[in-house]
C-alpha atoms as a PDB file:
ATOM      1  CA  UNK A   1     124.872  82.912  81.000  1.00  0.00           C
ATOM      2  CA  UNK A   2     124.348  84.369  84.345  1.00  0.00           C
ATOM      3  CA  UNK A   3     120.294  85.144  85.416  1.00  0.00           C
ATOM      4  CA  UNK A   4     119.438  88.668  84.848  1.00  0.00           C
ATOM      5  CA  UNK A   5     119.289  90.173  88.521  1.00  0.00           C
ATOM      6  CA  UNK A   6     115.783  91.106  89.913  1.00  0.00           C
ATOM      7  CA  UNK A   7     115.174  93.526  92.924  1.00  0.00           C
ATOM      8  CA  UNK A   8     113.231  92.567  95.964  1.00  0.00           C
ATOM      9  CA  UNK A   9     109.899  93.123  94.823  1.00  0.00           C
ATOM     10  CA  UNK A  10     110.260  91.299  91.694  1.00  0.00           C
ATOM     11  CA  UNK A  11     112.140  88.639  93.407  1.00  0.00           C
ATOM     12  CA  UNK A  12     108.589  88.313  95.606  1.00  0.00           C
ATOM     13  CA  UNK A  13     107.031  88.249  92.161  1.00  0.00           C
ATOM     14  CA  UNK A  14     108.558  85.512  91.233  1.00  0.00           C
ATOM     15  CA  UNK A  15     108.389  83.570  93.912  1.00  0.00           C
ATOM     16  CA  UNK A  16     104.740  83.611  93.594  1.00  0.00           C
ATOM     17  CA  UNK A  17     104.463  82.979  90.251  1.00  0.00           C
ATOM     18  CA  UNK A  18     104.064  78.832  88.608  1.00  0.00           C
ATOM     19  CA  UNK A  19     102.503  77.758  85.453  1.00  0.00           C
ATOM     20  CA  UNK A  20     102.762  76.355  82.349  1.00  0.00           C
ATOM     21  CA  UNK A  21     101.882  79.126  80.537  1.00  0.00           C
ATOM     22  CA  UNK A  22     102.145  82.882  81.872  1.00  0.00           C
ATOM     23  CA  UNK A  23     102.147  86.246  80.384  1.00  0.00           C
ATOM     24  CA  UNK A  24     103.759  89.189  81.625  1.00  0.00           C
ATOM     25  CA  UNK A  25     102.209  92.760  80.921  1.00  0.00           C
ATOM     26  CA  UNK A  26     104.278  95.698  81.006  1.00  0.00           C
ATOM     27  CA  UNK A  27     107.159  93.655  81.089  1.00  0.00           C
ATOM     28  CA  UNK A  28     109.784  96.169  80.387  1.00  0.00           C
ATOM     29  CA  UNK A  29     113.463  94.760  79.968  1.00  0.00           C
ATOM     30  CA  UNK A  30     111.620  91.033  80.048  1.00  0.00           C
ATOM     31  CA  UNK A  31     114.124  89.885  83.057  1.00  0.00           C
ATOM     32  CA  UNK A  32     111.021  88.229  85.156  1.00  0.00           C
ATOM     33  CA  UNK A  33     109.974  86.126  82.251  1.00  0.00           C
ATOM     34  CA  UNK A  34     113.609  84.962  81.213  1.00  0.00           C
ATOM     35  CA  UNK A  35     113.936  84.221  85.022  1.00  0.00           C
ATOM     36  CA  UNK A  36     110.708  82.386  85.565  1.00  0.00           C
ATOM     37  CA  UNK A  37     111.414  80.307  82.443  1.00  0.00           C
ATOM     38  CA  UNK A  38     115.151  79.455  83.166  1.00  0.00           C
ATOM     39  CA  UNK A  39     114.328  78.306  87.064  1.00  0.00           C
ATOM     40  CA  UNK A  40     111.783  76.556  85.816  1.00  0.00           C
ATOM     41  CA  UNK A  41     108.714  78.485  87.303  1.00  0.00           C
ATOM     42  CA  UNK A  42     107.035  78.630  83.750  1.00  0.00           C
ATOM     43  CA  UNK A  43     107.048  76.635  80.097  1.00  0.00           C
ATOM     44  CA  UNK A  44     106.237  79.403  77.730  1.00  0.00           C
ATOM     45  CA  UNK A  45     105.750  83.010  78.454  1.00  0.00           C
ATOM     46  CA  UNK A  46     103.996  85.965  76.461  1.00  0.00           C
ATOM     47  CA  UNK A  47     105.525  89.476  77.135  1.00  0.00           C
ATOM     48  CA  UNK A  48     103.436  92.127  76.499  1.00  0.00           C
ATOM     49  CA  UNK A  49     104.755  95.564  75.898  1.00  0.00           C
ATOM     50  CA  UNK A  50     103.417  99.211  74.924  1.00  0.00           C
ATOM     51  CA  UNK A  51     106.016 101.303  74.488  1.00  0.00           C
ATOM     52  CA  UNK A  52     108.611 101.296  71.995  1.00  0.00           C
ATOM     53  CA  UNK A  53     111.933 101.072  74.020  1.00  0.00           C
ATOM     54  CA  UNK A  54     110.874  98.873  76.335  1.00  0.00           C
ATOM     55  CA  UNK A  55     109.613  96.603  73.468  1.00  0.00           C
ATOM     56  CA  UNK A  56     112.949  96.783  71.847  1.00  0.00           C
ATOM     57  CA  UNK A  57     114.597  96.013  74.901  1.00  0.00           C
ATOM     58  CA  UNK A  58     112.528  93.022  75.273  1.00  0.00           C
ATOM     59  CA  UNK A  59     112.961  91.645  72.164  1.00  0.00           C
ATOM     60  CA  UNK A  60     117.185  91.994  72.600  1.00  0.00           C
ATOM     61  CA  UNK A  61     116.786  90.519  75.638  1.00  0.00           C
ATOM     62  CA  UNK A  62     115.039  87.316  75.071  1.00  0.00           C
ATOM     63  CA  UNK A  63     117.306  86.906  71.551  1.00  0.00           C
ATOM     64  CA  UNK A  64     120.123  87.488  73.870  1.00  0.00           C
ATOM     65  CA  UNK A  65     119.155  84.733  76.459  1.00  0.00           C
ATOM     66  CA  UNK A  66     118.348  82.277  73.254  1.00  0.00           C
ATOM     67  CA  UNK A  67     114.598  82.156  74.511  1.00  0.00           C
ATOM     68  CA  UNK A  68     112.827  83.002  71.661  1.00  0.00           C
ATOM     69  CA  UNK A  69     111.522  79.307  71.264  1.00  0.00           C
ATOM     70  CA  UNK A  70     109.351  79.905  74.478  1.00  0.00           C
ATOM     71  CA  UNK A  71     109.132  83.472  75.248  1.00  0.00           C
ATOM     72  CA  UNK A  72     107.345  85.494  72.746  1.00  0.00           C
ATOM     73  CA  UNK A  73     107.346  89.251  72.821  1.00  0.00           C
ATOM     74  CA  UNK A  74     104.102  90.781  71.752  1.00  0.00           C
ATOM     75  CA  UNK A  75     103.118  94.675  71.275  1.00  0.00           C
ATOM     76  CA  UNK A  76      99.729  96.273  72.642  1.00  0.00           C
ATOM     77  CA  UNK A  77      98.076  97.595  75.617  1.00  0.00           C
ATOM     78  CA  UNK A  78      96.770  95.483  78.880  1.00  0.00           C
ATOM     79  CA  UNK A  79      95.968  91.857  77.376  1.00  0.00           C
ATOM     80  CA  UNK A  80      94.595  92.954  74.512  1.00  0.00           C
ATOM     81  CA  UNK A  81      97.171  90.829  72.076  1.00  0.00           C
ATOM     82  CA  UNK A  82      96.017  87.557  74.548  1.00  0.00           C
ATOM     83  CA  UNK A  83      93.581  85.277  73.539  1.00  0.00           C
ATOM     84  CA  UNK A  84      90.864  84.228  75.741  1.00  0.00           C
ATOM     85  CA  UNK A  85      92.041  80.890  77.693  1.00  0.00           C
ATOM     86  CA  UNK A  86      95.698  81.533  76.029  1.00  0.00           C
ATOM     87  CA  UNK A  87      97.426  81.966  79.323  1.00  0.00           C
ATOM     88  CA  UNK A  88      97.048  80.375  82.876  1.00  0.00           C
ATOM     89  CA  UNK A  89      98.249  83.395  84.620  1.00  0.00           C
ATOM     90  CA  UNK A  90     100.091  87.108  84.823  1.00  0.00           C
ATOM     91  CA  UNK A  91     101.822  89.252  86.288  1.00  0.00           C
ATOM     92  CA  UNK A  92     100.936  93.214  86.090  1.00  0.00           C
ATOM     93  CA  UNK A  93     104.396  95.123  87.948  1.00  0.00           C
ATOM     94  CA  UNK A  94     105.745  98.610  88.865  1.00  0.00           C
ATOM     95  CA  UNK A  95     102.192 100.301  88.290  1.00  0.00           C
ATOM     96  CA  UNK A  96     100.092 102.435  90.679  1.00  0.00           C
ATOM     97  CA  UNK A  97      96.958 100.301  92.139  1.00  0.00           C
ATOM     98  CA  UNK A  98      94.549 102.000  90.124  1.00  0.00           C
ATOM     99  CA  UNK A  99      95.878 101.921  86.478  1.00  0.00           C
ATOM    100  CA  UNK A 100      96.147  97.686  87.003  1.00  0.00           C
ATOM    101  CA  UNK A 101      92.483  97.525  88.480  1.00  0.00           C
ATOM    102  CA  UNK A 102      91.878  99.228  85.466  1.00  0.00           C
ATOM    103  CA  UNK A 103      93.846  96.901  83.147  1.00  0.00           C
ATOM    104  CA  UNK A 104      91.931  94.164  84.951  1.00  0.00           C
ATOM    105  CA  UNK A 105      88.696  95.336  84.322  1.00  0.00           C
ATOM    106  CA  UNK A 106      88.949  95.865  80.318  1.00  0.00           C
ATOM    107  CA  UNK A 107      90.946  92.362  79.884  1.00  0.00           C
ATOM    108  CA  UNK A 108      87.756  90.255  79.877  1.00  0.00           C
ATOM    109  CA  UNK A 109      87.542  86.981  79.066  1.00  0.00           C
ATOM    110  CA  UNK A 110      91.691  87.248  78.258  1.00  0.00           C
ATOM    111  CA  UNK A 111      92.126  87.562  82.000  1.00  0.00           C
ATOM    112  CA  UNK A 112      93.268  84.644  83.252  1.00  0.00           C
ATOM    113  CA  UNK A 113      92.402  82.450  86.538  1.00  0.00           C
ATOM    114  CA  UNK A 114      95.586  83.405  88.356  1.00  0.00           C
ATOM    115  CA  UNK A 115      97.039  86.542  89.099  1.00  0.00           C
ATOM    116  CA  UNK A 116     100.377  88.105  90.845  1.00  0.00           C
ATOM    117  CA  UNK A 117     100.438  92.544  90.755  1.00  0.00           C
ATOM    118  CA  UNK A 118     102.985  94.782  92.449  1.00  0.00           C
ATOM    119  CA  UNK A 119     101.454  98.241  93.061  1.00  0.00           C
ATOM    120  CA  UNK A 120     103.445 100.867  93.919  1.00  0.00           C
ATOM    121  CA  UNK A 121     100.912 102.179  95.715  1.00  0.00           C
ATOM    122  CA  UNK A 122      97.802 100.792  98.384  1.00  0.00           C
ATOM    123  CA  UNK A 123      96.897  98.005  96.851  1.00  0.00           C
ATOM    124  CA  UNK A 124      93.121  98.488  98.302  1.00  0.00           C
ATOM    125  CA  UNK A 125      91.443  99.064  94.751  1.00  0.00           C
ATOM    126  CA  UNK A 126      93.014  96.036  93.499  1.00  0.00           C
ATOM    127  CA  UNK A 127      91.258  94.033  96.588  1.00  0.00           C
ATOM    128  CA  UNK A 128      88.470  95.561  95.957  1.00  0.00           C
ATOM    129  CA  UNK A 129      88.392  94.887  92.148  1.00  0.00           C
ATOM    130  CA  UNK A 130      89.022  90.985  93.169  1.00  0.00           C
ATOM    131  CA  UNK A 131      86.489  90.858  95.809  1.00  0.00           C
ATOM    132  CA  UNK A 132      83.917  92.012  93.010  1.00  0.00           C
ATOM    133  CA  UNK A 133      85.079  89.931  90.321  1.00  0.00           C
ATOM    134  CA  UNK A 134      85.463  86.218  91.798  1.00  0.00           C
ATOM    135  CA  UNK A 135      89.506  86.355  92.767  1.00  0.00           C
ATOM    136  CA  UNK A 136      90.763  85.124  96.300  1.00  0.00           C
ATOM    137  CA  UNK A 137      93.720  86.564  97.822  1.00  0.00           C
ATOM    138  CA  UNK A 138      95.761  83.563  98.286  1.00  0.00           C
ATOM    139  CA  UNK A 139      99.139  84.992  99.237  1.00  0.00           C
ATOM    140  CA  UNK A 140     100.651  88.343  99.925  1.00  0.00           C
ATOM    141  CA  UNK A 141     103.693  89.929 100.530  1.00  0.00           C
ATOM    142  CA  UNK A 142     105.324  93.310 101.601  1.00  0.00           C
ATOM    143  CA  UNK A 143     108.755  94.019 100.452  1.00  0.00           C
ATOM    144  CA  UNK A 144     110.609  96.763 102.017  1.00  0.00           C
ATOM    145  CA  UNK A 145     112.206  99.558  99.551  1.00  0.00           C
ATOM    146  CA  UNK A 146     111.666 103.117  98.436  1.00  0.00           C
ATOM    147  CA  UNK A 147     108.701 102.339 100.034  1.00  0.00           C
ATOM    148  CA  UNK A 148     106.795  99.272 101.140  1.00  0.00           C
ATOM    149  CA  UNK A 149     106.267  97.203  98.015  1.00  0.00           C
ATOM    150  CA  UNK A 150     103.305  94.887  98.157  1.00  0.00           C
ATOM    151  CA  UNK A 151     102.459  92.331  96.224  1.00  0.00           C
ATOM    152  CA  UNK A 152      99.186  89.840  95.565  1.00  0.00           C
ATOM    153  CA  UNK A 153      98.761  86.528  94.433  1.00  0.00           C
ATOM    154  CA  UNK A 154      94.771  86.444  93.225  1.00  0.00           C
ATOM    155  CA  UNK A 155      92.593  83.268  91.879  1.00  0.00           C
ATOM    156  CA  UNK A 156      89.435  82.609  90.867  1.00  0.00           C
ATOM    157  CA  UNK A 157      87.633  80.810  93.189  1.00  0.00           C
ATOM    158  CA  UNK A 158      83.690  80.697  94.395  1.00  0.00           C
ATOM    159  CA  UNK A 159      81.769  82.687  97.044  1.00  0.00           C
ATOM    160  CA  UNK A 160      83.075  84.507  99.618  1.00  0.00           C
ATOM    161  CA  UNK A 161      87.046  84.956 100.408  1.00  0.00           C
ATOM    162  CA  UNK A 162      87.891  83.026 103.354  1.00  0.00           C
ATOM    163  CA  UNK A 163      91.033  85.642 104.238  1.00  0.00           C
ATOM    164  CA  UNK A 164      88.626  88.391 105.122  1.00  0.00           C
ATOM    165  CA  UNK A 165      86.570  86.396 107.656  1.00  0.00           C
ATOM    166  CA  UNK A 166      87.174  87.415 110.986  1.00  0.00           C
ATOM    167  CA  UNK A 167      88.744  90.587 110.078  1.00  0.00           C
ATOM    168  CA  UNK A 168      87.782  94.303 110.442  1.00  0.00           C
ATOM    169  CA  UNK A 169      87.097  94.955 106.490  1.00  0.00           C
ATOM    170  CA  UNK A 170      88.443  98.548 106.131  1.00  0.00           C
ATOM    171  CA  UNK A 171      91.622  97.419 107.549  1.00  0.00           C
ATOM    172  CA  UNK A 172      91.673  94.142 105.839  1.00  0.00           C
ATOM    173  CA  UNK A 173      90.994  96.251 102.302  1.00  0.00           C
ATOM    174  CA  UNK A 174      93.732  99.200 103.294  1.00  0.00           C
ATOM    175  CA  UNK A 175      96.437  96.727 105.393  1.00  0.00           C
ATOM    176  CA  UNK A 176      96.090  93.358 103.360  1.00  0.00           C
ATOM    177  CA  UNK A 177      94.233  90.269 105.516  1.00  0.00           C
ATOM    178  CA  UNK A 178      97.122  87.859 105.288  1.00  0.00           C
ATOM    179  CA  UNK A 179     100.046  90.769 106.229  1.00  0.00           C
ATOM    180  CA  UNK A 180      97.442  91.145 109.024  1.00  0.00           C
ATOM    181  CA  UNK A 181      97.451  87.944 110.253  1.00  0.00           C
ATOM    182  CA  UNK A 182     101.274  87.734 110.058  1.00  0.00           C
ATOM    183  CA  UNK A 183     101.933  90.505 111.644  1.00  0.00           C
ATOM    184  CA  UNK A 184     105.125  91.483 109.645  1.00  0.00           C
ATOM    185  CA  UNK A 185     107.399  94.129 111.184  1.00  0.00           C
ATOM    186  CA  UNK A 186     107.316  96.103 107.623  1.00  0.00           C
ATOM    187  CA  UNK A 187     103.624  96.335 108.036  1.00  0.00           C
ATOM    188  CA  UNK A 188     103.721  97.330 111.430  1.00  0.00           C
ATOM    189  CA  UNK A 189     106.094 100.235 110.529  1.00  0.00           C
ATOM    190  CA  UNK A 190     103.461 100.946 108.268  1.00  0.00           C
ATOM    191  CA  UNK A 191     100.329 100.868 110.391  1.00  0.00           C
ATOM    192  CA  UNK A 192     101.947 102.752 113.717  1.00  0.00           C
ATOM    193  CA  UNK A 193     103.287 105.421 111.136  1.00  0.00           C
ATOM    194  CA  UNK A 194      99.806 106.080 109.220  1.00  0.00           C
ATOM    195  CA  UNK A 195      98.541 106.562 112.952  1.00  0.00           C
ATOM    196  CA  UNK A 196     101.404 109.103 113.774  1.00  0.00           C
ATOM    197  CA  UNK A 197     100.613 111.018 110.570  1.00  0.00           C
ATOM    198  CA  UNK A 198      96.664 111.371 111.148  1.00  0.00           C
ATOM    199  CA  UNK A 199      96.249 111.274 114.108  1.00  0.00           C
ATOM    200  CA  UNK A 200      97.470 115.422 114.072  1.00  0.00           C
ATOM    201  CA  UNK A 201      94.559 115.714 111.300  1.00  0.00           C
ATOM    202  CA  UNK A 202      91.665 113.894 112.348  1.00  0.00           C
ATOM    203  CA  UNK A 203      88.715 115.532 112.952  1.00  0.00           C
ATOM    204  CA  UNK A 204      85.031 114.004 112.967  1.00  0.00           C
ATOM    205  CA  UNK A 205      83.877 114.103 109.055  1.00  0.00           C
ATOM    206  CA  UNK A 206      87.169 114.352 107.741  1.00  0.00           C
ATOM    207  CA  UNK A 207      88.722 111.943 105.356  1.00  0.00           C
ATOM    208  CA  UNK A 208      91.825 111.870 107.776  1.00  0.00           C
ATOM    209  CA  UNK A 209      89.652 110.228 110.795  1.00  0.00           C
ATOM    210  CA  UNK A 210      88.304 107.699 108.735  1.00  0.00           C
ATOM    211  CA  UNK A 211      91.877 106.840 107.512  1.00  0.00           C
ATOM    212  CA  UNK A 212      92.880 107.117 111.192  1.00  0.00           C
ATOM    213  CA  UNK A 213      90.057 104.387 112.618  1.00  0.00           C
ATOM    214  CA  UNK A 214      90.980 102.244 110.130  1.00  0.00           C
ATOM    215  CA  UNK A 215      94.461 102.170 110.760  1.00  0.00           C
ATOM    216  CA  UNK A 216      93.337 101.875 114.634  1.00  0.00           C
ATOM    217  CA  UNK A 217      91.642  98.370 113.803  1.00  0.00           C
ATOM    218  CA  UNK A 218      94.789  97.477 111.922  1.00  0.00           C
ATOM    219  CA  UNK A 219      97.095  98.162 114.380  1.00  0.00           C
ATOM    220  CA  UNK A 220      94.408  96.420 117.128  1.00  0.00           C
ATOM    221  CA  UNK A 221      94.374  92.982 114.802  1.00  0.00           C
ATOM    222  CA  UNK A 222      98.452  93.198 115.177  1.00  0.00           C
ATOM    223  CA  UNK A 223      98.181  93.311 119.073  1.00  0.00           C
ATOM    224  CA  UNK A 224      98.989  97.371 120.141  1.00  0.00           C
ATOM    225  CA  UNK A 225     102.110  98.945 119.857  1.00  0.00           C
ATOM    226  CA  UNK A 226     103.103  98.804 115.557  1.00  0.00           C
ATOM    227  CA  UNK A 227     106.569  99.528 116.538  1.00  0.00           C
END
């Protein structure tokens, strides 16, 4: 049976994702669990999903791909059908930034030491959330698409996060510190176009010039010119 296909940002996803036991909210049609467990990535998988189709369509899909020993499709919101310690880690995808810090926040004890989330918007609340609430940003990526897809690996670790040190914090929040550091052209792109758009708007005590400075530091930490 050939591997269900995955796009670029879910390919990312994957890449970032190992354990022995993961669950996958939102899942949708289920094709990054059945993935993660056939190359390996993962032993057993939950996949949580809300909404009636997409359940459905995850449940055909994992009888289809004869998975139904290890992947177990669930109903309910967030990771409210986990138990507390059941999983190792998740994945949260194809959301905007805000409704996952949000899932975060009311999944408790469920919520597991590792993370990997694809916003599909700034991912700066869901920094923030893990800067608050004892998870490092350990990897990140940007995938270019419809627009530029990020996406986080988070764990729970002690004290400070060591990938903000040295950095300008608004910029590190907005830009991501480790897309910083690397410098990738899809973040420059990015940067030098966020300073093209407010730089026309800025104005001392509008939102637009803080947006502005703070892409200024960004594009500063990647060494001038984003293009």
């Amino acid at each position: 049976m050939s591997h269900p296909p995955l796009d670029a940002r879910l390919e990312a996803v994957l890449s970032l994702i190992c354990a022995d036991t993961h669950a996958d909210i939102g899942s949708d049609h289920a094709h990054l669990p059945i993935r993660l467990i056939w190359e390996g990535r993962i032993g057993r998988g939950v996949i949580v999903e809300l909404n009636p189709g997409p359940l459905a369509l995850a449940r055909r899909n994992v009888v289809r791909a004869r998975l139904e020993g290890v992947l177990e499709v669930r109903e309910g919101d967030g990771f409210d059908p986990l138990a507390p310690g059941e999983v190792e880690s998740a994945s949260v995808t194809g959301m905007g930034a805000g409704t996952i810090a949000g899932i975060l926040r009311r999944a408790g004890e469920r919520r597991p030491p590792a993370l990997v989330l694809q916003p599909n918007d700034s991912p700066a609340p869901i920094r923030v959330w893990a800067r608050e609430h004892g998870y490092h940003l350990r990897a990140e990526r940007l995938i270019p698409g419809y627009w530029p897809y990020p996406v986080l690996r988070l764990e729970q670790a002690g004290g400070e996060d060591p990938a903000y040190a040295g950095l300008p914090l608004a910029a590190a929040l907005r830009y991501g510190p480790h897309l910083l550091r690397e410098g990738s052209p899809v973040l420059r792109r990015q940067v030098w176009a966020d300073v093209v758009r407010l730089t026309p708007l800025a104005a001392p005590g509008r939102t637009a010039q803080t947006e502005l400075e703070t892409a200024q530091a960004a594009l500063e930490v990647l060494g001038g010119n984003g293009q």
